[in-house]
C-alpha atoms as a PDB file:
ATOM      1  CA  UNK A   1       7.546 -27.036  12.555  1.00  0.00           C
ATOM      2  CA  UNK A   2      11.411 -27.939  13.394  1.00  0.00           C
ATOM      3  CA  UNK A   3      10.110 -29.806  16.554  1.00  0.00           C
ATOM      4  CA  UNK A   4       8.610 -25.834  18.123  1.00  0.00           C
ATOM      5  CA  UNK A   5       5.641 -25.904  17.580  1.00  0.00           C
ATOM      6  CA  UNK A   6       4.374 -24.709  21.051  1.00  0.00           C
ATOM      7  CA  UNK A   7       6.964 -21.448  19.886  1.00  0.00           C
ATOM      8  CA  UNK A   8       6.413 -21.523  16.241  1.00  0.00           C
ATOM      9  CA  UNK A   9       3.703 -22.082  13.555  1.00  0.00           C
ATOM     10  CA  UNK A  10       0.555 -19.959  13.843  1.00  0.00           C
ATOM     11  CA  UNK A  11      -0.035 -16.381  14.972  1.00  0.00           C
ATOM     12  CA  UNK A  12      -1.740 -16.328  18.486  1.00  0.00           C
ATOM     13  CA  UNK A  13      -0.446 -14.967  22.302  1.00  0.00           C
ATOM     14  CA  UNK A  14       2.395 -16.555  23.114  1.00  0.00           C
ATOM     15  CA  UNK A  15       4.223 -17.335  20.547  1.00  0.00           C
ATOM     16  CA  UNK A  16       7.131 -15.679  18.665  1.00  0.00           C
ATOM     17  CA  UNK A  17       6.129 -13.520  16.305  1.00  0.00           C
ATOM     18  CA  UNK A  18       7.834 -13.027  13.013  1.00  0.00           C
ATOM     19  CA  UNK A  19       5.401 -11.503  10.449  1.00  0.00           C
ATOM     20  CA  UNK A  20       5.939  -9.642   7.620  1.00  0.00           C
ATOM     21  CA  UNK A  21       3.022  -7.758   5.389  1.00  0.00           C
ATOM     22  CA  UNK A  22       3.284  -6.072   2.115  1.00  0.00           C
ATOM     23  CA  UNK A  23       1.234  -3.791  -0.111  1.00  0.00           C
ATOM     24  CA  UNK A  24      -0.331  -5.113  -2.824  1.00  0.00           C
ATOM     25  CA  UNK A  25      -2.878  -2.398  -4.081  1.00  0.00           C
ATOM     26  CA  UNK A  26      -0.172  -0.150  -5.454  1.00  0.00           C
ATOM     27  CA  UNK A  27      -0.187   0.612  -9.141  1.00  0.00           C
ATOM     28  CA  UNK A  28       2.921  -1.422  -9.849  1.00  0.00           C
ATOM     29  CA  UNK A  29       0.667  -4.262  -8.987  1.00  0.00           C
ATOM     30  CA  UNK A  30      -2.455  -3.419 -10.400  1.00  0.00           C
ATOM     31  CA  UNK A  31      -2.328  -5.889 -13.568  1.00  0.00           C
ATOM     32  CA  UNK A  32      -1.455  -8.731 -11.514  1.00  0.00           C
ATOM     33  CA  UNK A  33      -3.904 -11.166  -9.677  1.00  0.00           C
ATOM     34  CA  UNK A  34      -2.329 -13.476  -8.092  1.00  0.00           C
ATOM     35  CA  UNK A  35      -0.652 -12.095  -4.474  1.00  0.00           C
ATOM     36  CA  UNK A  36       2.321 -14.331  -4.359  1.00  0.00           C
ATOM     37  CA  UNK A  37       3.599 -13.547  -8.652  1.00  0.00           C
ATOM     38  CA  UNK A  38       3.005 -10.137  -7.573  1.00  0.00           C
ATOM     39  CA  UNK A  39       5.728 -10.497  -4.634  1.00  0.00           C
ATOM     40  CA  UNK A  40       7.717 -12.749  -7.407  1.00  0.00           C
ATOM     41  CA  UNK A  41       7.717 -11.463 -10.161  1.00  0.00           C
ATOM     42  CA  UNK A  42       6.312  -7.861 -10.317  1.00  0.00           C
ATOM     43  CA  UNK A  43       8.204  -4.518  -8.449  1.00  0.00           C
ATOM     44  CA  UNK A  44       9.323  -4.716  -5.185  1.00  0.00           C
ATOM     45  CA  UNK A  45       6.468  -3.865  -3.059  1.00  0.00           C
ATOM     46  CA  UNK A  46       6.633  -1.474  -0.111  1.00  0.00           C
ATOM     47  CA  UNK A  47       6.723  -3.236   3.121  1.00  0.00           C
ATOM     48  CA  UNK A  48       3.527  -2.155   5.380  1.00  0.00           C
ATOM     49  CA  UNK A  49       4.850  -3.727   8.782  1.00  0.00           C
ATOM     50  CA  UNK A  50       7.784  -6.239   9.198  1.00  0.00           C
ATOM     51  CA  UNK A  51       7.522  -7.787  13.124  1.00  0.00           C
ATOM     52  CA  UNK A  52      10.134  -9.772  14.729  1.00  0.00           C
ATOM     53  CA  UNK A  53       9.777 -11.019  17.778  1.00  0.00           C
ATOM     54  CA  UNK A  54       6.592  -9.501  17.978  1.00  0.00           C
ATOM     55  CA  UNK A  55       8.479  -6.012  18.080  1.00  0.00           C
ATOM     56  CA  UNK A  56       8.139  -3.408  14.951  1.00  0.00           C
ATOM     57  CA  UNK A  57      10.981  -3.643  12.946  1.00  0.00           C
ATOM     58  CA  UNK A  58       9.942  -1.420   9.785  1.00  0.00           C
ATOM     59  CA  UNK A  59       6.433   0.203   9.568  1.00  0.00           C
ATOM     60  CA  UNK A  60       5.469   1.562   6.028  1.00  0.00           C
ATOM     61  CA  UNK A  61       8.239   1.020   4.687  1.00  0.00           C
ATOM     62  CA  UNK A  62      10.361   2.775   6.717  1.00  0.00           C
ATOM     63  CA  UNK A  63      13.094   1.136   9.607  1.00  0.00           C
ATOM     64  CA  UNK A  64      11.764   2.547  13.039  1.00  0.00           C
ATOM     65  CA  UNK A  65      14.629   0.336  15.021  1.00  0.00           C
ATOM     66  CA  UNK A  66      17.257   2.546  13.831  1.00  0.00           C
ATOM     67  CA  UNK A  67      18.286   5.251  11.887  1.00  0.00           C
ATOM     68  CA  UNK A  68      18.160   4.631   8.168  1.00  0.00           C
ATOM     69  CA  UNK A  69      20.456   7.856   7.393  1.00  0.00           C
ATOM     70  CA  UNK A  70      23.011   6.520   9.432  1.00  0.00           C
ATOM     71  CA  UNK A  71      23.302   3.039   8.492  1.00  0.00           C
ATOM     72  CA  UNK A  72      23.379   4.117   4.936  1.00  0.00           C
ATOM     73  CA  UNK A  73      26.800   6.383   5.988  1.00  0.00           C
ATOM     74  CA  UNK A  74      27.802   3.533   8.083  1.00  0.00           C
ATOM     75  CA  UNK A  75      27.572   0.678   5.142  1.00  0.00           C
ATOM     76  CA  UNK A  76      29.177   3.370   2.351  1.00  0.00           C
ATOM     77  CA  UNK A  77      31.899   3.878   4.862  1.00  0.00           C
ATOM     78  CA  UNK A  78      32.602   0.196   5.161  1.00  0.00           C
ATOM     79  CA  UNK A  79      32.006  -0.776   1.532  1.00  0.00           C
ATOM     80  CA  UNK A  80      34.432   2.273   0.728  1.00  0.00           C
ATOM     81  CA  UNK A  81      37.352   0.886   3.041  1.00  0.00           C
ATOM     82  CA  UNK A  82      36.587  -2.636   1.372  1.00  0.00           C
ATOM     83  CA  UNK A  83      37.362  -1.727  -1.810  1.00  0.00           C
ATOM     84  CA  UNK A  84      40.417   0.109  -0.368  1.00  0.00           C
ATOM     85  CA  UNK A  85      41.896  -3.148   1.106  1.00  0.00           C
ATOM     86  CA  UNK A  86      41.210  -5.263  -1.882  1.00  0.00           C
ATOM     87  CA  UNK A  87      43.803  -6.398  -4.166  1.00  0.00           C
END
């Protein structure tokens, strides 16, 4: 694994943690019984627990690192002054 493996590579104490874990047993995925063309191919499914570092970064679906609101009026503020400045 890139040369890390005493970092990287399998999920135990000790190691970095990146781990991400979606829903399958919605409705939008219902029909579909294989895991990974559900991810592919069917709707985007909502995002249980996302872990970086071994830290929360999004739990149910929701960001609980920051304040989605507010990055969302950050981004449209910069996307707005984008489109100002280009030709």
């Amino acid at each position: 694994m890139l040369g890390r493996t005493d970092d990287l590579g399998s999920i135990e104490a000790g190691k970095l943690a990146d781990l991400a874990v979606w829903r399958l047993d919605t409705i939008a995925h219902a029909d579909i019984d294989d895991p990974i063309a559900a991810l592919v191919l069917g709707a985007a499914p909502p995002l249980e627990l996302l872990l970086v570092d071994g830290r929360p970064v999004v739990e149910r679906d929701r960001v609980v690192t920051a304040d989605e609101e507010t990055l969302a009026r950050e981004a449209d503020a910069v996307h707005r002054e984008l489109l100002r400045k280009a030709p």
